[in-house]
Protein backbone atom coordinates (compact mmCIF):
# COMPACT_ATOMS: atom_id res chain seq x y z
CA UNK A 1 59.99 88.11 -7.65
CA UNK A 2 58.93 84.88 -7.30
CA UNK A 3 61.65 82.79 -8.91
CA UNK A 4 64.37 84.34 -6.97
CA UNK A 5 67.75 85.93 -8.82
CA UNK A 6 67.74 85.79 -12.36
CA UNK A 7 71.88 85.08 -13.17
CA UNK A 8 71.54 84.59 -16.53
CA UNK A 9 69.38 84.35 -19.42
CA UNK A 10 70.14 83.65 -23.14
CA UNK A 11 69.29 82.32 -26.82
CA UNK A 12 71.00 78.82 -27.34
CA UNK A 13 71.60 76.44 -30.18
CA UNK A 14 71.10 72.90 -28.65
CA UNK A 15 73.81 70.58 -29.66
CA UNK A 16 71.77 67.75 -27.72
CA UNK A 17 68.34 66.76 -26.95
CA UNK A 18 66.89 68.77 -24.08
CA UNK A 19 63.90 69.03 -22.71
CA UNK A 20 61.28 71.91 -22.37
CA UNK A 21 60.51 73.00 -18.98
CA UNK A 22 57.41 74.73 -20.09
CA UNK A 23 55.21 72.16 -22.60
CA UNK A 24 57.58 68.93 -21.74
CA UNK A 25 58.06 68.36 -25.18
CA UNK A 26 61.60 67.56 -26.38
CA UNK A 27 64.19 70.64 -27.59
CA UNK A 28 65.66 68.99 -30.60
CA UNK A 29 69.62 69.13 -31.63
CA UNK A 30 69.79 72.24 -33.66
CA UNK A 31 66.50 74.00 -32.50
CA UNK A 32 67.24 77.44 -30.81
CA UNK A 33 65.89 77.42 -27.21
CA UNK A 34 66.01 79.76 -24.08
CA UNK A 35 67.96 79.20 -21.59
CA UNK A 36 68.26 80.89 -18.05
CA UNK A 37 69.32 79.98 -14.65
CA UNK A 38 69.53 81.51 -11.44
CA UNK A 39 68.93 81.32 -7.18
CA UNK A 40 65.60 80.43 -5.58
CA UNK A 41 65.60 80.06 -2.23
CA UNK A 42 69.47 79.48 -1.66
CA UNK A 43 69.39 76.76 -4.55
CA UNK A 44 70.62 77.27 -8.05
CA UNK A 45 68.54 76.39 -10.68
CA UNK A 46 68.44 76.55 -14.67
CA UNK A 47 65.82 76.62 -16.95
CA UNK A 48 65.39 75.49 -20.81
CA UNK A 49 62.03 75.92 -22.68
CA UNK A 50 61.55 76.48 -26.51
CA UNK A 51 61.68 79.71 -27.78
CA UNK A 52 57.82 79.98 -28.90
CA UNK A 53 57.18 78.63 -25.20
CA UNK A 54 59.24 81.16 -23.72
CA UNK A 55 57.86 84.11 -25.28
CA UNK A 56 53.86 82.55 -24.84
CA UNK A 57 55.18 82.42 -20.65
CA UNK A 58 56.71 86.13 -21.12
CA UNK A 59 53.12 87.05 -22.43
CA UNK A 60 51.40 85.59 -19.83
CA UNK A 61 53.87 86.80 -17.11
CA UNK A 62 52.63 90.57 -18.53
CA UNK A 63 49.15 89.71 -18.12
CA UNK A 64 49.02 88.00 -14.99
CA UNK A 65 52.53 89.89 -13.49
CA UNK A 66 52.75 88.59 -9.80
CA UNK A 67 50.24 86.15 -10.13
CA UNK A 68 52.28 83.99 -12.17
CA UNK A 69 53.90 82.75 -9.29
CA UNK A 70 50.95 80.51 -8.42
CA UNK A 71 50.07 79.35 -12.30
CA UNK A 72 51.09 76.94 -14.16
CA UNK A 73 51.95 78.24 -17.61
CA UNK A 74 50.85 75.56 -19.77
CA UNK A 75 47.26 76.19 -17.82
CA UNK A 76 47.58 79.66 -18.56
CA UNK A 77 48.01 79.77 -21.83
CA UNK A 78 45.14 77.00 -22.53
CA UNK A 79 43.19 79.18 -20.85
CA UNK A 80 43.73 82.55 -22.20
CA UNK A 81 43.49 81.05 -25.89
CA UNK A 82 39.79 79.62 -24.61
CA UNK A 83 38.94 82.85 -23.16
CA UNK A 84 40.54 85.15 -26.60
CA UNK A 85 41.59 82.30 -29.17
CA UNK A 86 45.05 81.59 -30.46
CA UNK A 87 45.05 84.85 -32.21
CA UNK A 88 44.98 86.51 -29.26
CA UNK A 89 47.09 84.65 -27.21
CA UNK A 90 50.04 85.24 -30.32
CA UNK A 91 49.09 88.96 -30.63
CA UNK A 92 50.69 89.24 -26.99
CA UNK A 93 53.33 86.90 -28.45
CA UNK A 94 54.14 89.36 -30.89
CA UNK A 95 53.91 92.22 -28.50
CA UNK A 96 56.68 90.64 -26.94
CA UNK A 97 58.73 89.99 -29.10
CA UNK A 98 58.49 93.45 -30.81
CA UNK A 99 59.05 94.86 -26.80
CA UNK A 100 62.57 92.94 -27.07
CA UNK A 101 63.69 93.58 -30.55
CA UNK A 102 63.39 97.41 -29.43
């Protein structure tokens, strides 16, 4: 696994402005938002993206599986909506999500 050990990984509310480690764009106070940390490389880390970016990354991640280590997500996604549109790109969304309500 390329980001190391996974310690944690949850659904928050944000009770301050954060911001997303996947698009850059700002997690507003009151927005839900993913959270995770963990170890890479003897270093704790933690993680906060928005919830629509974190399921768009999970997509990709079941795509692309070990290559994700090497792409950038934001890349990846622009690309795979080029290559099959949005609607594809949020049918694996949904996949997703479905996968984890299950």
């Amino acid at each position: 696994m390329c980001y190391g050990e996974l310690l944690s990984s949850a659904e928050h509310r944000a009770r301050k402005e954060h911001r997303c480690g996947i698009c850059g764009k700002a997690i507003r106070p009151g927005e839900k938002y993913h959270y995770q940390s963990g170890k890479y490389e003897g270093e704790f880390y933690t993680a906060k993206a928005h919830r629509r970016c974190h399921d768009i990354q999970a997509a990709l991640w079941n795509r692309y599986e070990e290559d994700m280590c090497y792409i950038d997500p934001q890349e990846a996604a622009q690309t795979e909506a080029k290559e099959n549109g949005w609607r594809g790109l949020l049918a694996m969304v949904r996949k997703v999500r479905a996968w984890r309500k299950s």
